[in-house]
Protein backbone atom coordinates (compact mmCIF):
# COMPACT_ATOMS: atom_id res chain seq x y z
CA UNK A 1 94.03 99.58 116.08
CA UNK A 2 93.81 102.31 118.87
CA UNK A 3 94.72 105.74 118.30
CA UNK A 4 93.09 107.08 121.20
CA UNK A 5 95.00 110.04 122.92
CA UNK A 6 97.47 110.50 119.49
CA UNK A 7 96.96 113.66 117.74
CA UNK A 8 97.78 113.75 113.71
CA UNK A 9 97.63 116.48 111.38
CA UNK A 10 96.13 115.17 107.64
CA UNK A 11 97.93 118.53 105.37
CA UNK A 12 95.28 118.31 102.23
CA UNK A 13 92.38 116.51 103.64
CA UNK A 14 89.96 118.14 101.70
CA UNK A 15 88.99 115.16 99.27
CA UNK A 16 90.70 112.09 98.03
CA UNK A 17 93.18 110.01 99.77
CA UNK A 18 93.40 113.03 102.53
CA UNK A 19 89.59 112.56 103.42
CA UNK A 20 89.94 108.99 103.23
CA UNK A 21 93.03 108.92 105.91
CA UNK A 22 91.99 111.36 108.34
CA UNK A 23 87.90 109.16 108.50
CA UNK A 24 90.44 106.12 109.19
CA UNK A 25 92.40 107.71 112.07
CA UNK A 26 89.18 109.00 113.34
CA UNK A 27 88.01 105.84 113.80
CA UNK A 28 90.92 104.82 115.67
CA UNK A 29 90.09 107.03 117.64
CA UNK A 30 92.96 109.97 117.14
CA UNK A 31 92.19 114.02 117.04
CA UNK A 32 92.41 115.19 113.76
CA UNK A 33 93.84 118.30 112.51
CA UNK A 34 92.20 118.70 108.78
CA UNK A 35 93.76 121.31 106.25
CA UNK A 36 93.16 122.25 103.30
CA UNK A 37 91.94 125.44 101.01
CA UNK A 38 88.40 124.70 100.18
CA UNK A 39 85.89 125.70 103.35
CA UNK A 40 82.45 126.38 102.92
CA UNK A 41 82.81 130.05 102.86
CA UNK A 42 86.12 130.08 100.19
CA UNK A 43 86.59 127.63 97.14
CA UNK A 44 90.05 126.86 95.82
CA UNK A 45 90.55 126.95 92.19
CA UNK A 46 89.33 123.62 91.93
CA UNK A 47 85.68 124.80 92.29
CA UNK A 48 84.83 121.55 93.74
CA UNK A 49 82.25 120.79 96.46
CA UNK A 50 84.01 119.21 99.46
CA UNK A 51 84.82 121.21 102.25
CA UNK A 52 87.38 120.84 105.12
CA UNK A 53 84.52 120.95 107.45
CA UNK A 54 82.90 117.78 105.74
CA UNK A 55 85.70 116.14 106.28
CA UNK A 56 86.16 116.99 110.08
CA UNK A 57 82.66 115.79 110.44
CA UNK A 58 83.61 112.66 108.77
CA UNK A 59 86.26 112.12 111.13
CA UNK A 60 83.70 113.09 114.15
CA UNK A 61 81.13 110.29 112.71
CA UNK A 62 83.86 107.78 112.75
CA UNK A 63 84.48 108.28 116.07
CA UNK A 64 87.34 110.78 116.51
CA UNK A 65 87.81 114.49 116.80
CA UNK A 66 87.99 116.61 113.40
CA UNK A 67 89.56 120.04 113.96
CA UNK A 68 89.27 122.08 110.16
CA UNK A 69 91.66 124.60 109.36
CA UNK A 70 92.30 126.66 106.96
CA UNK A 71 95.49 126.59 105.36
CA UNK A 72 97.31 127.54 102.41
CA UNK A 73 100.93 124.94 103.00
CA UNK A 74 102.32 127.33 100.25
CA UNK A 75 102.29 130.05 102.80
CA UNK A 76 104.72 129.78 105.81
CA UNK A 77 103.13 131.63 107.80
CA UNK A 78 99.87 129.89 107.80
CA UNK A 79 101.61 126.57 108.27
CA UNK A 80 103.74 128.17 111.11
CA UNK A 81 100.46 129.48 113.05
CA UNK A 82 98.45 126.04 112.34
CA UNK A 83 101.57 123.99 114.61
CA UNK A 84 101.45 126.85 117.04
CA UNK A 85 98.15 126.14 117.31
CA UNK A 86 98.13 122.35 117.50
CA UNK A 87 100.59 122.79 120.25
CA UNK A 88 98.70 125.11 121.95
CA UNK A 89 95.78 123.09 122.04
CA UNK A 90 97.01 119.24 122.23
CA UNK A 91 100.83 120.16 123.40
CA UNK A 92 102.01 116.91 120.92
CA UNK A 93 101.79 115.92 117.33
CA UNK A 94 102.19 112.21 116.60
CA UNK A 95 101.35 111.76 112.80
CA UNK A 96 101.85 114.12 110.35
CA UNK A 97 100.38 112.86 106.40
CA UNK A 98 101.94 115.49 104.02
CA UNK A 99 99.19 114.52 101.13
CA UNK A 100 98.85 117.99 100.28
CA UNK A 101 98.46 118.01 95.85
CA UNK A 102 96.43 119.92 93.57
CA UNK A 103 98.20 119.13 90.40
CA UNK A 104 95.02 117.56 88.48
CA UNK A 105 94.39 120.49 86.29
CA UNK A 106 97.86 121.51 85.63
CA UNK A 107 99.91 118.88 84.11
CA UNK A 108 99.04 117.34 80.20
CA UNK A 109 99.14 113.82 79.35
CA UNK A 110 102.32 112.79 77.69
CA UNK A 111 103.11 115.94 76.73
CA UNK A 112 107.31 116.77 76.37
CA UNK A 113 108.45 119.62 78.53
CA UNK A 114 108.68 121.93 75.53
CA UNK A 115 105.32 121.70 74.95
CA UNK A 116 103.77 121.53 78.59
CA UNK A 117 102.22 125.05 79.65
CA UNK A 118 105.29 126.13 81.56
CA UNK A 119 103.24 128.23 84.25
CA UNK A 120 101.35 125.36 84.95
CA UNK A 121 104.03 123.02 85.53
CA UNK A 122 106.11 125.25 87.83
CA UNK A 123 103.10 125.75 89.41
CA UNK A 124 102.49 121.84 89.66
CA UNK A 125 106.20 121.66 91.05
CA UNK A 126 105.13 124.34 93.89
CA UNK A 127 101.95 122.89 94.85
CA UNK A 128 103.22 119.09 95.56
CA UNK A 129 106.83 119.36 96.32
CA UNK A 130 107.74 123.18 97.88
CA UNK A 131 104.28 122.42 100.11
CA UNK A 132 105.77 119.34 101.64
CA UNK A 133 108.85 121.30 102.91
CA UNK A 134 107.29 124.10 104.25
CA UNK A 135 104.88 121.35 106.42
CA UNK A 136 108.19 119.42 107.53
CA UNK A 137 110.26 122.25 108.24
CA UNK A 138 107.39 123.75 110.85
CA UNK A 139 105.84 120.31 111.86
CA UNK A 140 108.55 118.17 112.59
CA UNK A 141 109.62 120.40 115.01
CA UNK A 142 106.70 119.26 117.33
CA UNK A 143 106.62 115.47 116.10
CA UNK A 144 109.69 115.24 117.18
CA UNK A 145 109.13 116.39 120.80
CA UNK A 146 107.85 112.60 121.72
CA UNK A 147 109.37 109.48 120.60
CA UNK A 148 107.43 107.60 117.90
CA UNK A 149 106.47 109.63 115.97
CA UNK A 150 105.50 109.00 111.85
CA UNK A 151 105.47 110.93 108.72
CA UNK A 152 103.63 109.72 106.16
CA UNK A 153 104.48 111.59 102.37
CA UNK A 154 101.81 110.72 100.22
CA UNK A 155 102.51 110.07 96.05
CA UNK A 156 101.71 108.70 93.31
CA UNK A 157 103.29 105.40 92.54
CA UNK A 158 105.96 103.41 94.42
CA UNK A 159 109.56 104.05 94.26
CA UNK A 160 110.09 100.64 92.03
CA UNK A 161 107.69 101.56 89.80
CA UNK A 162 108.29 104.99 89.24
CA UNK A 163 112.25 104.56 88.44
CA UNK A 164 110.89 102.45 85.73
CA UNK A 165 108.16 103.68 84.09
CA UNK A 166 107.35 107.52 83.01
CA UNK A 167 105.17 109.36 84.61
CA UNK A 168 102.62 111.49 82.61
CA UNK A 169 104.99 114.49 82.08
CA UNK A 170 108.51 115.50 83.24
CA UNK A 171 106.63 117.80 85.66
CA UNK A 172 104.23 115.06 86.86
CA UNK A 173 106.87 112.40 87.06
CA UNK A 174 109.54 114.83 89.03
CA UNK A 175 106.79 115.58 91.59
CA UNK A 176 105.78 111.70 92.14
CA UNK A 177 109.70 111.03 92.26
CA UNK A 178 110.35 113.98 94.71
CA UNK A 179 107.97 113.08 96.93
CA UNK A 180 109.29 109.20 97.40
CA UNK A 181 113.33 110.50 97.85
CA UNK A 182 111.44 113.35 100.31
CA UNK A 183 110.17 110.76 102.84
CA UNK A 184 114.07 108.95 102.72
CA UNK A 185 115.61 111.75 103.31
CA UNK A 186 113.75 112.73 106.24
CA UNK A 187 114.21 108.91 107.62
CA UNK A 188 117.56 109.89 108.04
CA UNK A 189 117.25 112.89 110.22
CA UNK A 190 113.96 111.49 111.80
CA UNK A 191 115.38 108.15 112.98
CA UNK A 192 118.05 110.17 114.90
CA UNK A 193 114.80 111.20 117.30
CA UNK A 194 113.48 107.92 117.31
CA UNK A 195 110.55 108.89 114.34
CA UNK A 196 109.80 107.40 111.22
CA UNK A 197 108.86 108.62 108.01
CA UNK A 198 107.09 106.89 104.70
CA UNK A 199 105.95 107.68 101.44
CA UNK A 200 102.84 105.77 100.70
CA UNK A 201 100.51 105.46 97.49
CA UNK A 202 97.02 104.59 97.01
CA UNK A 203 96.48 102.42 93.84
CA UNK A 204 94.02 103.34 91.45
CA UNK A 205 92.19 105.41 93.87
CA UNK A 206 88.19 106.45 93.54
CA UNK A 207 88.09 109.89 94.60
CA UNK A 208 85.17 112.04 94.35
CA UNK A 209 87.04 113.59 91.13
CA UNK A 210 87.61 110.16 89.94
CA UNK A 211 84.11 108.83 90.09
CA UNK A 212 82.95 112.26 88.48
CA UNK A 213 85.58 111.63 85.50
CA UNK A 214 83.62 108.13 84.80
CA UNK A 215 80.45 109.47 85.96
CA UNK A 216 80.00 107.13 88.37
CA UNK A 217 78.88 107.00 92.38
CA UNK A 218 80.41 104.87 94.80
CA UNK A 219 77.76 103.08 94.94
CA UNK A 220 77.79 101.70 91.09
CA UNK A 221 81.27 102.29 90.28
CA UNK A 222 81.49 99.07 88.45
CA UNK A 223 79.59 100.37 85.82
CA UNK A 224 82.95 102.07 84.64
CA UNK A 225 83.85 99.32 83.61
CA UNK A 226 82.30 99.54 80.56
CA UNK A 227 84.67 102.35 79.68
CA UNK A 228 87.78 101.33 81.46
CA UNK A 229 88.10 97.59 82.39
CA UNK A 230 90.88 98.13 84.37
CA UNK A 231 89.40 99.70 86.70
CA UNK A 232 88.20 97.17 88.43
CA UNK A 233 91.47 97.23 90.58
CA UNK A 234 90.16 100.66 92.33
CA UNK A 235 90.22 101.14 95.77
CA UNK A 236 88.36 103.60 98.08
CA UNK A 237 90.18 106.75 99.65
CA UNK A 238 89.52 104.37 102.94
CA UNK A 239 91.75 101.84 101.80
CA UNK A 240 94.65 104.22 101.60
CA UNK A 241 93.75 105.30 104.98
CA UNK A 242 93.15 102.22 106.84
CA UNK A 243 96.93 101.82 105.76
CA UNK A 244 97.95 105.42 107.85
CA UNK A 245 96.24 103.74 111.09
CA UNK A 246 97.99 100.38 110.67
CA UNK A 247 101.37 101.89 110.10
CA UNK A 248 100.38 104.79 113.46
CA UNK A 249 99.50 101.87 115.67
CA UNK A 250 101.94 99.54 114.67
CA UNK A 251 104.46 99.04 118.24
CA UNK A 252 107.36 98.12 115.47
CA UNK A 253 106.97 100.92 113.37
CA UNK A 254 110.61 101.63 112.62
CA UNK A 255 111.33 99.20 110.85
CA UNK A 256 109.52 100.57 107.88
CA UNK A 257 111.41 103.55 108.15
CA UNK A 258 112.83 105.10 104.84
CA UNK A 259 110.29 102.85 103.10
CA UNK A 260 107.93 103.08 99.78
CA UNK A 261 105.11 101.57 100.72
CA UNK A 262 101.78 100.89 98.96
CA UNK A 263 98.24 100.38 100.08
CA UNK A 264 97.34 96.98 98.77
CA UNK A 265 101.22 96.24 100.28
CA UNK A 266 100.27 96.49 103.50
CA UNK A 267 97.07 95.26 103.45
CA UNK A 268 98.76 92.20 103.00
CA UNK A 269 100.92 92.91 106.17
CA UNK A 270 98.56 94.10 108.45
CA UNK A 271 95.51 92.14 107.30
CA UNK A 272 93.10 95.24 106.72
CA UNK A 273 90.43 95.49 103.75
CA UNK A 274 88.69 97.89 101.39
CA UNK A 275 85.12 99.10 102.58
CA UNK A 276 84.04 95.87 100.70
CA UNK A 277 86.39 93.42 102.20
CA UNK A 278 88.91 93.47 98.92
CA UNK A 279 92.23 93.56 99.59
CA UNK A 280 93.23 95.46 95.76
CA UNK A 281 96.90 95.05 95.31
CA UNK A 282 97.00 97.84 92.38
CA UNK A 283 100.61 98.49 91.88
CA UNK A 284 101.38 94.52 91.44
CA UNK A 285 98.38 94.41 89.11
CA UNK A 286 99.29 97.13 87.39
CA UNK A 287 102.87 95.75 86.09
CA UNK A 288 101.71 92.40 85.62
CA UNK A 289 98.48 92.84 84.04
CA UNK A 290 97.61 96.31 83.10
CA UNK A 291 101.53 97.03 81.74
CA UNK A 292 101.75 93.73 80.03
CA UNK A 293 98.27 93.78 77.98
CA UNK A 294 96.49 91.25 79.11
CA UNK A 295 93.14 91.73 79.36
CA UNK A 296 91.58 92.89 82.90
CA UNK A 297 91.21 90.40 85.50
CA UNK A 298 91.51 90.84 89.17
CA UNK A 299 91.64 87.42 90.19
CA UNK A 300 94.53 87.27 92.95
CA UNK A 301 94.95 90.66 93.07
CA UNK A 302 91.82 91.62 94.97
């Protein structure tokens, strides 16, 4: 898969399935464009370690160009001046991954909207749906200068799965749902320019906040196990990104236009693997094993 001479912009690359897709078009070869709030001079209110500039460097180390900026995507402004930028610098934007989040301390586990912090959830709302639009409405513009062109909206949970099953909290679950109708309704007006747009999920993915929840590295991850069996169907934020490069090099790329996609989905189509040579097919194993209560076992599924 050859990316070399495409530019793509990766809106929330600062950790997690953002990090994970802008390493993979790296090392296809692509320039980068890396956003996010945390830098190594600012923290977000996550307070977490990773930086935009780590992941640029990531992307370098793979092989491609990493260009950090940063950007609030609530802000239109900033958004506005980032694409002025990109097209001052590169003239073209090919692939634009709208993964920008920040929802994991905001929303309570099954928790009815009377009783959900209300602040919070608006604020959850804001951060994973209004940030999407602003993104579109200024990058588009630019994607949609060359033919081919993809949009990738990154959620949480196909759109099979997530019409039948409820999702954490009405403020959770309209987010994940927003984001999947999001990506078809811009496969409407996108096709019209000869683009296509997405919404892809990682399964269970093992972000840094993830492996810090189980207290776990990447490198012995399996001993979460212990604690949640299930787990065993993780991915890496790779996986999830190795997915972005298939679906950006991919000559017959329309046809998956309008689409919910998953990782482990296309893994399948395209042939690619996990950093360990897995191909985790978490959604599947997550209705037929996980949902149903049978006890975990990855055996065809991985």
């Amino acid at each position: 898969m050859s990316l070399r001479g495409k530019v793509a912009l990766v809106a929330g690359a600062t950790r997690g399935a953002g990090r994970g897709i802008a390493v993979e078009l790296g090392a296809a070869g692509a320039t980068v464009y890396v956003t996010g709030r945390t830098t190594r001079d600012r923290a977000s209110e996550y307070g977490r370690p990773e930086t935009i500039e780590e992941t640029a460097e990531l992307v370098e180390r793979a092989g491609g160009v990493g260009v950090p900026v940063a950007v609030d995507h609530l802000v239109p402004e900033e958004v506005r001046a980032l694409v002025d930028r990109i097209r001052q610098e590169q003239g073209r934007l090919d692939v634009l991954v709208n993964d920008i989040w920040g929802g994991e301390l905001l929303f309570g586990w099954d928790t009815p909207v009377w009783e959900h912090d209300l602040d919070n959830g608006l604020r959850l709302l804001r951060l994973a749906v209004d940030t999407h639009l602003i993104t579109a409405h200024h990058a588009l513009r630019l994607l949609i200068e060359r033919p081919g062109g993809l949009l990738v909206e990154v959620t949480d949970g196909t759109v099979e799965y997530n019409e039948r099953n409820y999702r954490v909290s009405p403020f959770y679950d309209l987010a994940k749902v927003a984001v999947n109708r999001m990506a078809w309704a811009h496969a409407r007006d996108l096709v019209k320019h000869e683009a296509t747009a997405v919404s892809l999920t990682p399964g269970w993915m093992r972000s840094e906040m993830m492996l810090d929840h189980y207290g776990v590295r990447e490198e012995n991850w399996r001993d979460a196990l212990a604690r949640e069996p299930h787990f065993a169907i993780s991915e890496t934020p790779r996986f999830v990104g190795r997915a972005v490069a298939a679906l950006a090099a991919d000559p017959d790329l329309a046809r998956w236009n309008g689409r919910s996609l998953s990782s482990g989905g296309l893994a399948q189509e395209y042939g690619f693997t996990d950093l360990d040579g897995s191909r985790p097919d978490a959604w599947r194993y997550i209705v037929e094993v996980q949902d149903a209560g049978k006890p975990a076992d990855t055996t065809g599924y991985r």
